[in-house]
PDB file of N, CA and C in Angstrom:
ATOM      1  N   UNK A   1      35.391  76.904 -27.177  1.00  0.00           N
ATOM      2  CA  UNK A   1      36.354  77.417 -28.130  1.00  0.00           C
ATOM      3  C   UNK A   1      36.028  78.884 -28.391  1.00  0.00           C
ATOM      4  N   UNK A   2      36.922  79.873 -28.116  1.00  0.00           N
ATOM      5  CA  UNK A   2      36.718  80.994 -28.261  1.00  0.00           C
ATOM      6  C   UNK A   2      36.486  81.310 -29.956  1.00  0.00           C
ATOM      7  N   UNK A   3      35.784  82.793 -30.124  1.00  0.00           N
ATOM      8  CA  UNK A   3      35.661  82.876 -31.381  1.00  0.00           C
ATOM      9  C   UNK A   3      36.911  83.153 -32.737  1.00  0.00           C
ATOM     10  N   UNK A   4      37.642  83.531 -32.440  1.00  0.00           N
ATOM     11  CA  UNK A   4      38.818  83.815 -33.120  1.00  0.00           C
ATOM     12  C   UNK A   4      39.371  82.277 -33.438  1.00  0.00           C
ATOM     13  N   UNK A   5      39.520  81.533 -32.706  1.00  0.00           N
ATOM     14  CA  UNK A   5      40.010  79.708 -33.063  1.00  0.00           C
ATOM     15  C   UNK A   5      39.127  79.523 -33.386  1.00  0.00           C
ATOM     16  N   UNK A   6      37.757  79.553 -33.507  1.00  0.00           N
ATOM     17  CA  UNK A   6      36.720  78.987 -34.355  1.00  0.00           C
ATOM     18  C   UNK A   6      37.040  79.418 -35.927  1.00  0.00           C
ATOM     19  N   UNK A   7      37.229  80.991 -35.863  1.00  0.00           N
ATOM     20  CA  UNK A   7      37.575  81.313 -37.526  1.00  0.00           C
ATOM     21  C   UNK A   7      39.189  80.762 -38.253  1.00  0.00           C
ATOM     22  N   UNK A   8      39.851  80.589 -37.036  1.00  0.00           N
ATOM     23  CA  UNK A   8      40.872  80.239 -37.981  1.00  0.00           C
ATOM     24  C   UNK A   8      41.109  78.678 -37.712  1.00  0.00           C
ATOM     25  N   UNK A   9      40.301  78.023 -37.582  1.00  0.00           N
ATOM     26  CA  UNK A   9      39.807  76.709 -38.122  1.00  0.00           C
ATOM     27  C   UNK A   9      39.534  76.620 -38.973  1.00  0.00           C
ATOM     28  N   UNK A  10      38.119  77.278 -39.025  1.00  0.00           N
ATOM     29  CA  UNK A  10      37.260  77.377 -40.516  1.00  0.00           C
ATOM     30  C   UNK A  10      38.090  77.697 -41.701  1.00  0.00           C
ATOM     31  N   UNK A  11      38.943  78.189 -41.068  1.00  0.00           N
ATOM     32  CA  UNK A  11      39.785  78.733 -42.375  1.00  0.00           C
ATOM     33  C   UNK A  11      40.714  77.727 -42.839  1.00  0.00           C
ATOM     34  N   UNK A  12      41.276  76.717 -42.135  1.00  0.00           N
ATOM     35  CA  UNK A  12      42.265  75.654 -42.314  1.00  0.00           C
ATOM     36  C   UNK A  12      41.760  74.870 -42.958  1.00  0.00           C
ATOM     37  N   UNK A  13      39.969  74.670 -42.782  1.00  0.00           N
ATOM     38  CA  UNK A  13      39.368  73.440 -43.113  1.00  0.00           C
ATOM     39  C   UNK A  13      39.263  74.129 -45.138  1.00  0.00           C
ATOM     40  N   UNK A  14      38.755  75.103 -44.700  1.00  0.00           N
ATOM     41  CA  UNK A  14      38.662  75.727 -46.388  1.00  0.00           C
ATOM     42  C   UNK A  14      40.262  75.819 -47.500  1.00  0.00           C
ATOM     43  N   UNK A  15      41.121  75.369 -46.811  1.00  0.00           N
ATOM     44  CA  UNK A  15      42.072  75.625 -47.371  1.00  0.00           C
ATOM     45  C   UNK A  15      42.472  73.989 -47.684  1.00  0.00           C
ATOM     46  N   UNK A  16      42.196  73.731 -46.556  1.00  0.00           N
ATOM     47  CA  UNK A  16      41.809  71.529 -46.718  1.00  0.00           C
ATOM     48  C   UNK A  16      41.288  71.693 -48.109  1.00  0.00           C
ATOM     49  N   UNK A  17      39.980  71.916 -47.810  1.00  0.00           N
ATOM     50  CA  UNK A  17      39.572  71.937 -49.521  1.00  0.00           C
ATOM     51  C   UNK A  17      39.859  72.217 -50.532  1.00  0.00           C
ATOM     52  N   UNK A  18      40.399  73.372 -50.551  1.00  0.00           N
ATOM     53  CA  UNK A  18      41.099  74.078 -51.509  1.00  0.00           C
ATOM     54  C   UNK A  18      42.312  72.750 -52.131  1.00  0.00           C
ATOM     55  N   UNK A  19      43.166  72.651 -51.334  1.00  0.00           N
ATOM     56  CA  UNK A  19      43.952  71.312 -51.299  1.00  0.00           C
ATOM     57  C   UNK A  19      43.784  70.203 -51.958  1.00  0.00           C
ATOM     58  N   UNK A  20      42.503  70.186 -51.443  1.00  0.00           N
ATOM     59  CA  UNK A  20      42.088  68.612 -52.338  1.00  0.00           C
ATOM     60  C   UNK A  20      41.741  68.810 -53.883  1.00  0.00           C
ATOM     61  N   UNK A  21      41.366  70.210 -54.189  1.00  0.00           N
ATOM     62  CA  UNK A  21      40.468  70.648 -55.079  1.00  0.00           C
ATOM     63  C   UNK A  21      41.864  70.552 -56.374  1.00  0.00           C
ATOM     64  N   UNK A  22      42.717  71.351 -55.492  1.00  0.00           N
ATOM     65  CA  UNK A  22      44.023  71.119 -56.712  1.00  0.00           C
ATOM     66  C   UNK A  22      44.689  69.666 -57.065  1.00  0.00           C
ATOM     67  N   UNK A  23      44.277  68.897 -56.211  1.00  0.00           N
ATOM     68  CA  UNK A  23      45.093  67.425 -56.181  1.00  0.00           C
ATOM     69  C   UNK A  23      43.850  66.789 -57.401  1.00  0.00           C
ATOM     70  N   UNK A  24      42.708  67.061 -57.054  1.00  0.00           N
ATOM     71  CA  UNK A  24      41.741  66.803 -58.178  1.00  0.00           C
ATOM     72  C   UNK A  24      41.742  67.214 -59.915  1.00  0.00           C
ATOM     73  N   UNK A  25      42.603  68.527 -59.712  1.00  0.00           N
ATOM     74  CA  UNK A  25      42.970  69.388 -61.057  1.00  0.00           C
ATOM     75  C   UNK A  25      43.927  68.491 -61.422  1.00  0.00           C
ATOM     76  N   UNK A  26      44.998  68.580 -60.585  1.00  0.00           N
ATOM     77  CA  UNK A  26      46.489  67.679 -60.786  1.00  0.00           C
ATOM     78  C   UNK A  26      46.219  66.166 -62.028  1.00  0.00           C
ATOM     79  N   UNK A  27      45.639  65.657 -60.982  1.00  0.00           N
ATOM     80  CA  UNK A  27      44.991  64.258 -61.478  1.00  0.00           C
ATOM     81  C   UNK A  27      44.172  64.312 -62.759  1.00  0.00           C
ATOM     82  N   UNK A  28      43.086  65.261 -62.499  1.00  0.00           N
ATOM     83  CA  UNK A  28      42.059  65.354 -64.127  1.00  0.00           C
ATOM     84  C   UNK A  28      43.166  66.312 -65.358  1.00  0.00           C
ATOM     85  N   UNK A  29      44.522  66.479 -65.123  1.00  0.00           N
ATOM     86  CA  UNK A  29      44.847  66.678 -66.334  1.00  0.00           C
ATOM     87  C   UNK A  29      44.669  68.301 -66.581  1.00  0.00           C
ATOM     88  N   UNK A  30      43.881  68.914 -65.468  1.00  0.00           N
ATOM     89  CA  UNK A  30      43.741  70.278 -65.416  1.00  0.00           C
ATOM     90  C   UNK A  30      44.703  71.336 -66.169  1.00  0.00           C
ATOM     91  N   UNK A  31      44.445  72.080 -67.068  1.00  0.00           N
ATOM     92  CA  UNK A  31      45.385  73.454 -67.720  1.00  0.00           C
ATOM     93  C   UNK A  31      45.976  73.942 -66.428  1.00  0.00           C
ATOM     94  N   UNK A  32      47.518  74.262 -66.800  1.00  0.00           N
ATOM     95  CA  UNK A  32      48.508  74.594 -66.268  1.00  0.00           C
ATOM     96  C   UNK A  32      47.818  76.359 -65.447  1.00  0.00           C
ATOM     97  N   UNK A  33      47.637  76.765 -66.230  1.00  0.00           N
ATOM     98  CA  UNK A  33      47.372  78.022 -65.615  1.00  0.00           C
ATOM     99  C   UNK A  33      46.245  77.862 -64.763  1.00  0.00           C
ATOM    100  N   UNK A  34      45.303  77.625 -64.947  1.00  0.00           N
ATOM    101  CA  UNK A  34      43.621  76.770 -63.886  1.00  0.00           C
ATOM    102  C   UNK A  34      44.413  76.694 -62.274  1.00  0.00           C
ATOM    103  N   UNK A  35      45.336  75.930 -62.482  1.00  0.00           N
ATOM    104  CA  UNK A  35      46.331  74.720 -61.266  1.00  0.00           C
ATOM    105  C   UNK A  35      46.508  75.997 -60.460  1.00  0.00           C
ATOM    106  N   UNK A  36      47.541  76.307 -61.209  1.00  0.00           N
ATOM    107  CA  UNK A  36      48.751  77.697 -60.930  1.00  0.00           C
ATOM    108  C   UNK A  36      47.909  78.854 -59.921  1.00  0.00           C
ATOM    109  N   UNK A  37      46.644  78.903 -60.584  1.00  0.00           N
ATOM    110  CA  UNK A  37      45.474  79.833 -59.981  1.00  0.00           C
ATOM    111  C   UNK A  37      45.181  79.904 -58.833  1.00  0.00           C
ATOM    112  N   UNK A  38      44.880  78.506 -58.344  1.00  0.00           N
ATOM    113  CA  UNK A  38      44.329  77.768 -57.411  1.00  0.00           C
ATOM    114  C   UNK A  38      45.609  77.768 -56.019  1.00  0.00           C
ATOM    115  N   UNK A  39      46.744  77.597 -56.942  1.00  0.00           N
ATOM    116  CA  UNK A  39      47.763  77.399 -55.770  1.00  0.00           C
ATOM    117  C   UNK A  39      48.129  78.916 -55.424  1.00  0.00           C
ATOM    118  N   UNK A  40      48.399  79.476 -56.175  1.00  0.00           N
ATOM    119  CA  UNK A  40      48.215  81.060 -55.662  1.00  0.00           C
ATOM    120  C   UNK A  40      46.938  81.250 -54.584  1.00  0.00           C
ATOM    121  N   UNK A  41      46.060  80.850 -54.759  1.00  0.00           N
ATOM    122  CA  UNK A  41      44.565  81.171 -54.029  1.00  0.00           C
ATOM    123  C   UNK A  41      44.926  80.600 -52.520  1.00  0.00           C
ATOM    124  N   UNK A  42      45.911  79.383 -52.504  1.00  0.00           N
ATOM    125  CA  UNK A  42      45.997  78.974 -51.699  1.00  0.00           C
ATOM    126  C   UNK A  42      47.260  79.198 -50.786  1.00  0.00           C
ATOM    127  N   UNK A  43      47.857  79.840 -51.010  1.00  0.00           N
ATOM    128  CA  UNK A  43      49.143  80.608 -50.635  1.00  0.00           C
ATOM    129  C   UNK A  43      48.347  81.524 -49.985  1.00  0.00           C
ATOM    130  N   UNK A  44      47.839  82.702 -50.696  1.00  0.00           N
ATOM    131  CA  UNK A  44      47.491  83.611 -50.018  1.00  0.00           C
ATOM    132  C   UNK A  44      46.528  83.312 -48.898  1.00  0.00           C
ATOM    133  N   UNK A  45      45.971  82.611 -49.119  1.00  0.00           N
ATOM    134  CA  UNK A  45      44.961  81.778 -47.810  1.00  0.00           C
ATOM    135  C   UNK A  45      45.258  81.389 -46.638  1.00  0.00           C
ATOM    136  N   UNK A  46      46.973  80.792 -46.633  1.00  0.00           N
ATOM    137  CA  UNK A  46      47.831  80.114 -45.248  1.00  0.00           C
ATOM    138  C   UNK A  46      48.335  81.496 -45.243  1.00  0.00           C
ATOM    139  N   UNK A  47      48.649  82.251 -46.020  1.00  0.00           N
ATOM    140  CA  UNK A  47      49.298  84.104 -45.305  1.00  0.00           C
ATOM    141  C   UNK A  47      48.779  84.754 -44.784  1.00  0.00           C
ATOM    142  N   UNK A  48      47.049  84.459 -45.293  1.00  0.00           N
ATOM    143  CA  UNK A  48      46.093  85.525 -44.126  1.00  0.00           C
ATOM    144  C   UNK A  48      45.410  84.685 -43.007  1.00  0.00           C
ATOM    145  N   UNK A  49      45.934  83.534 -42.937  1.00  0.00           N
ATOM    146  CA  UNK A  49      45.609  82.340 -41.963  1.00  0.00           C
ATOM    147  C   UNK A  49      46.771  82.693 -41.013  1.00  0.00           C
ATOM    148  N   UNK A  50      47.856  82.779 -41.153  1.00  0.00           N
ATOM    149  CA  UNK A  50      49.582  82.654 -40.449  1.00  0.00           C
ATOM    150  C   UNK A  50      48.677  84.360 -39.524  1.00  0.00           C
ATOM    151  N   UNK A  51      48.444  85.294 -40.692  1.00  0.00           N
ATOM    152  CA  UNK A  51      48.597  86.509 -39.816  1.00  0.00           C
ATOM    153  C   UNK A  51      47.242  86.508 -38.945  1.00  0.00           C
ATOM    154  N   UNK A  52      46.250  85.554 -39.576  1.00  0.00           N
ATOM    155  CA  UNK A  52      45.387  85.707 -38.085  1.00  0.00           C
ATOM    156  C   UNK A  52      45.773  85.096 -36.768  1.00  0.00           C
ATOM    157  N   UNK A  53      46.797  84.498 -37.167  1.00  0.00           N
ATOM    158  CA  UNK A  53      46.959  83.366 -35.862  1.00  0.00           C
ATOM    159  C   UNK A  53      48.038  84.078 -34.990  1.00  0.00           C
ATOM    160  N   UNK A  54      48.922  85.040 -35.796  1.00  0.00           N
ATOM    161  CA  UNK A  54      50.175  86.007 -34.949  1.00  0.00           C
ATOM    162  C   UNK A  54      48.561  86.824 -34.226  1.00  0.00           C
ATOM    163  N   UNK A  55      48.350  87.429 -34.801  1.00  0.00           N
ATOM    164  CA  UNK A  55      47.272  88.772 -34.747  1.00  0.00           C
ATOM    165  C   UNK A  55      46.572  87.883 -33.297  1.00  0.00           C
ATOM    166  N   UNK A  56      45.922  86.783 -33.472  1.00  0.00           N
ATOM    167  CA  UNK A  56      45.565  85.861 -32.147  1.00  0.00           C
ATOM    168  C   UNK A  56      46.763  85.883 -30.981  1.00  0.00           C
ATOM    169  N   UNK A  57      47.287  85.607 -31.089  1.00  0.00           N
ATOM    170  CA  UNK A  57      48.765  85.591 -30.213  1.00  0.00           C
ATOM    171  C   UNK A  57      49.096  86.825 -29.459  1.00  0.00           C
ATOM    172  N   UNK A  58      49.389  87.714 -30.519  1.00  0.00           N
ATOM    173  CA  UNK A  58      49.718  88.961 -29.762  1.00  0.00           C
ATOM    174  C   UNK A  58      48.546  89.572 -29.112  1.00  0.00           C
ATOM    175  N   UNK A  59      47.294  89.360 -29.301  1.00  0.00           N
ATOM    176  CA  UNK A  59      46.130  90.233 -28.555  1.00  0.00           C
ATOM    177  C   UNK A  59      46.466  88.957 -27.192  1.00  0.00           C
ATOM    178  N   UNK A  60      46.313  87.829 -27.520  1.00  0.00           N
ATOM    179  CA  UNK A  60      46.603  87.147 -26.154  1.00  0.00           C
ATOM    180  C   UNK A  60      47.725  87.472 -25.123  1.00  0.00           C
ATOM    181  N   UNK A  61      48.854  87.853 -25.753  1.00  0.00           N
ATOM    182  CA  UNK A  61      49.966  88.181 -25.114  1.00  0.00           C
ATOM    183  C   UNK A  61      49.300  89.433 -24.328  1.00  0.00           C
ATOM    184  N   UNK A  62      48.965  90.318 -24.945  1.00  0.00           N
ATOM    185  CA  UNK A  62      48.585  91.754 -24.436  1.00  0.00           C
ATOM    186  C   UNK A  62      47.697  91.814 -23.084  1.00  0.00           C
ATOM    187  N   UNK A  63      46.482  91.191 -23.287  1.00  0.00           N
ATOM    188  CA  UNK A  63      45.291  90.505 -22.399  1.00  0.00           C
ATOM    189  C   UNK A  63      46.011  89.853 -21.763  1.00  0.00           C
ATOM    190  N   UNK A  64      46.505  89.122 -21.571  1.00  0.00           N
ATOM    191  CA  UNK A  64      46.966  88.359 -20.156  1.00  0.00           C
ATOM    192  C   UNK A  64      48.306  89.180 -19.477  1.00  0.00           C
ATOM    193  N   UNK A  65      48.946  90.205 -20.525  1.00  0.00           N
ATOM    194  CA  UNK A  65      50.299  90.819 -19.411  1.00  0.00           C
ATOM    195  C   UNK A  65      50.029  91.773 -18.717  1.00  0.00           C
ATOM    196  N   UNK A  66      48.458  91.737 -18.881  1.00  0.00           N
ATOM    197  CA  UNK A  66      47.366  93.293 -17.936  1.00  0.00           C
ATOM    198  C   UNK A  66      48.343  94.507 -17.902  1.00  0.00           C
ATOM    199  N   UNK A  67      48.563  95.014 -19.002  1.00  0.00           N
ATOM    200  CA  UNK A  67      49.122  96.117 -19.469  1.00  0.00           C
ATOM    201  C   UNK A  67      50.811  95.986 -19.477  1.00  0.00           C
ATOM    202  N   UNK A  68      51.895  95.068 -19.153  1.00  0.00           N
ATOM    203  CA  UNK A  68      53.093  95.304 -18.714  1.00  0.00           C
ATOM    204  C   UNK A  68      53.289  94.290 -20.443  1.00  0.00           C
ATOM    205  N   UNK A  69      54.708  94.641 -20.578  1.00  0.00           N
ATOM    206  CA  UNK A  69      55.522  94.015 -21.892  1.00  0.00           C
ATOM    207  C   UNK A  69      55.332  92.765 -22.108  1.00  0.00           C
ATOM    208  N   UNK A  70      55.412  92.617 -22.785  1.00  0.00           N
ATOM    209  CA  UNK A  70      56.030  90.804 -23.410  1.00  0.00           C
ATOM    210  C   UNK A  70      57.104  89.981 -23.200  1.00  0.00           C
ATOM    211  N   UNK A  71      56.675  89.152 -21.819  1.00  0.00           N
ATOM    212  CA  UNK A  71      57.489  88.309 -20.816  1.00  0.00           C
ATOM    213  C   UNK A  71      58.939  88.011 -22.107  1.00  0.00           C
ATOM    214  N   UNK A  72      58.527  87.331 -23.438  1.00  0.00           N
ATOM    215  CA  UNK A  72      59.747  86.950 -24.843  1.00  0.00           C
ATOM    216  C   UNK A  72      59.284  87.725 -25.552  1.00  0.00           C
ATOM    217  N   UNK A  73      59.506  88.801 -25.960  1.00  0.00           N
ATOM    218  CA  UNK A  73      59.609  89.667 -26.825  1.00  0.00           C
ATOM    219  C   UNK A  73      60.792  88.674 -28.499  1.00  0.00           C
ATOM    220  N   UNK A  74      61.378  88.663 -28.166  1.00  0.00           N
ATOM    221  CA  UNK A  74      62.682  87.870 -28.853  1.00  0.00           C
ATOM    222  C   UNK A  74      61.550  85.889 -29.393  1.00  0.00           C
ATOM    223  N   UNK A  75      60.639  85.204 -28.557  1.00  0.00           N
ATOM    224  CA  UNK A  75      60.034  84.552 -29.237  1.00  0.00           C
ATOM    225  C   UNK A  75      58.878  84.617 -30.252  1.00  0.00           C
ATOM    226  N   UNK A  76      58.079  85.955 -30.007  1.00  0.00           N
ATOM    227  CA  UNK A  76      57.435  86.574 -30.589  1.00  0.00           C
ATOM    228  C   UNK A  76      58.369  87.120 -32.481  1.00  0.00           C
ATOM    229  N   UNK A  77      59.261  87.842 -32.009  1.00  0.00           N
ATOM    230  CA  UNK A  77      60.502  87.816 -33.364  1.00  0.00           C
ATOM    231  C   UNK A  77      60.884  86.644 -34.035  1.00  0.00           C
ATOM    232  N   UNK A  78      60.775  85.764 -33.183  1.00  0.00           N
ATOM    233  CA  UNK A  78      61.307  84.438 -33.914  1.00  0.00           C
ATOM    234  C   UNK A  78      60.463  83.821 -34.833  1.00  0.00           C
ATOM    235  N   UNK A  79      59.313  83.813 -34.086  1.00  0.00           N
ATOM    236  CA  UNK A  79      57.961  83.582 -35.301  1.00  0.00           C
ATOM    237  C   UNK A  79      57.463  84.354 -36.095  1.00  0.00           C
ATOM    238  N   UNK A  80      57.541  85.679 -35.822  1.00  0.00           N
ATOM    239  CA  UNK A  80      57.079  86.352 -37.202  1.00  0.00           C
ATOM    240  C   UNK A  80      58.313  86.312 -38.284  1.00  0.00           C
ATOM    241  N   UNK A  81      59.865  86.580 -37.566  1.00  0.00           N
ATOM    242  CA  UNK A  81      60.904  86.148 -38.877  1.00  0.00           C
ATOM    243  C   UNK A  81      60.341  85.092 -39.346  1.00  0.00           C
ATOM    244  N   UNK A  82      59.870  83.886 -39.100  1.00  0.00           N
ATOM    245  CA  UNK A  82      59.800  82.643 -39.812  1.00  0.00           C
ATOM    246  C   UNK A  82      58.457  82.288 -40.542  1.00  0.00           C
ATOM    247  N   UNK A  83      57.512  83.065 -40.183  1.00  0.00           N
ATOM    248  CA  UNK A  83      56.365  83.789 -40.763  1.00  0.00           C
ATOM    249  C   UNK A  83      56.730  84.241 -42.595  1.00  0.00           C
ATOM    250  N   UNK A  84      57.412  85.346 -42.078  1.00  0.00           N
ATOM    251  CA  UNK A  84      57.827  86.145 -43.545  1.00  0.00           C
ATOM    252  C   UNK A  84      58.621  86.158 -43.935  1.00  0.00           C
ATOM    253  N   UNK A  85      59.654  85.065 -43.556  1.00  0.00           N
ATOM    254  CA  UNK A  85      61.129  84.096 -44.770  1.00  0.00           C
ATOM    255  C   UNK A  85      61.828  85.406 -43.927  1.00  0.00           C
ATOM    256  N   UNK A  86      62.122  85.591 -42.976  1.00  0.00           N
ATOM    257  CA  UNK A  86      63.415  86.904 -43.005  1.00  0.00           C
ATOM    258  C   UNK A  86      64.204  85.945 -42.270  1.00  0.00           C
ATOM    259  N   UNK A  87      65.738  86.420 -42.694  1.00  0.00           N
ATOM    260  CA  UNK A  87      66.560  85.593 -41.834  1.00  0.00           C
ATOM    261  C   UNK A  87      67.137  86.256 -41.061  1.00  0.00           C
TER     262      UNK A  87
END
């Protein structure tokens, strides 16, 4: 497993946690704002998770087209629109 899928594993698994951690708040009755905190924490966590995994992608795209364009340019667009809600 190359190193870049190793980190954005690690990162899925920490966000696993994170996950459970709020379902634990949920359940113990946790203050509204505590919750709210946590799910923010965890938003931003799958956004800098999403952009390591484009950021993975496109260096792969690059490295394997040994210098020439992007065979789908237009599938590459499709996922980052759906990445960042654009329609």
């Amino acid at each position: 497993m190359n190193e870049e899928r190793k980190k954005i594993i690690d990162r899925l698994r920490r966000i696993e946690g994170q996950i459970r951690g709020v379902q634990r708040m949920i359940e113990q009755e946790a203050h509204c704002v505590d919750v709210l905190t946590q799910v923010a924490a965890v938003t931003s966590a799958m956004k800098k998770t999403g952009a390591a995994i484009v950021s993975a992608h496109m260096k792969k795209c690059f490295d394997e087209s040994t210098g020439q364009p992007l065979e789908k340019p237009e599938e590459l667009y499709a996922v980052l629109t759906r990445f960042i809600n654009v329609s």
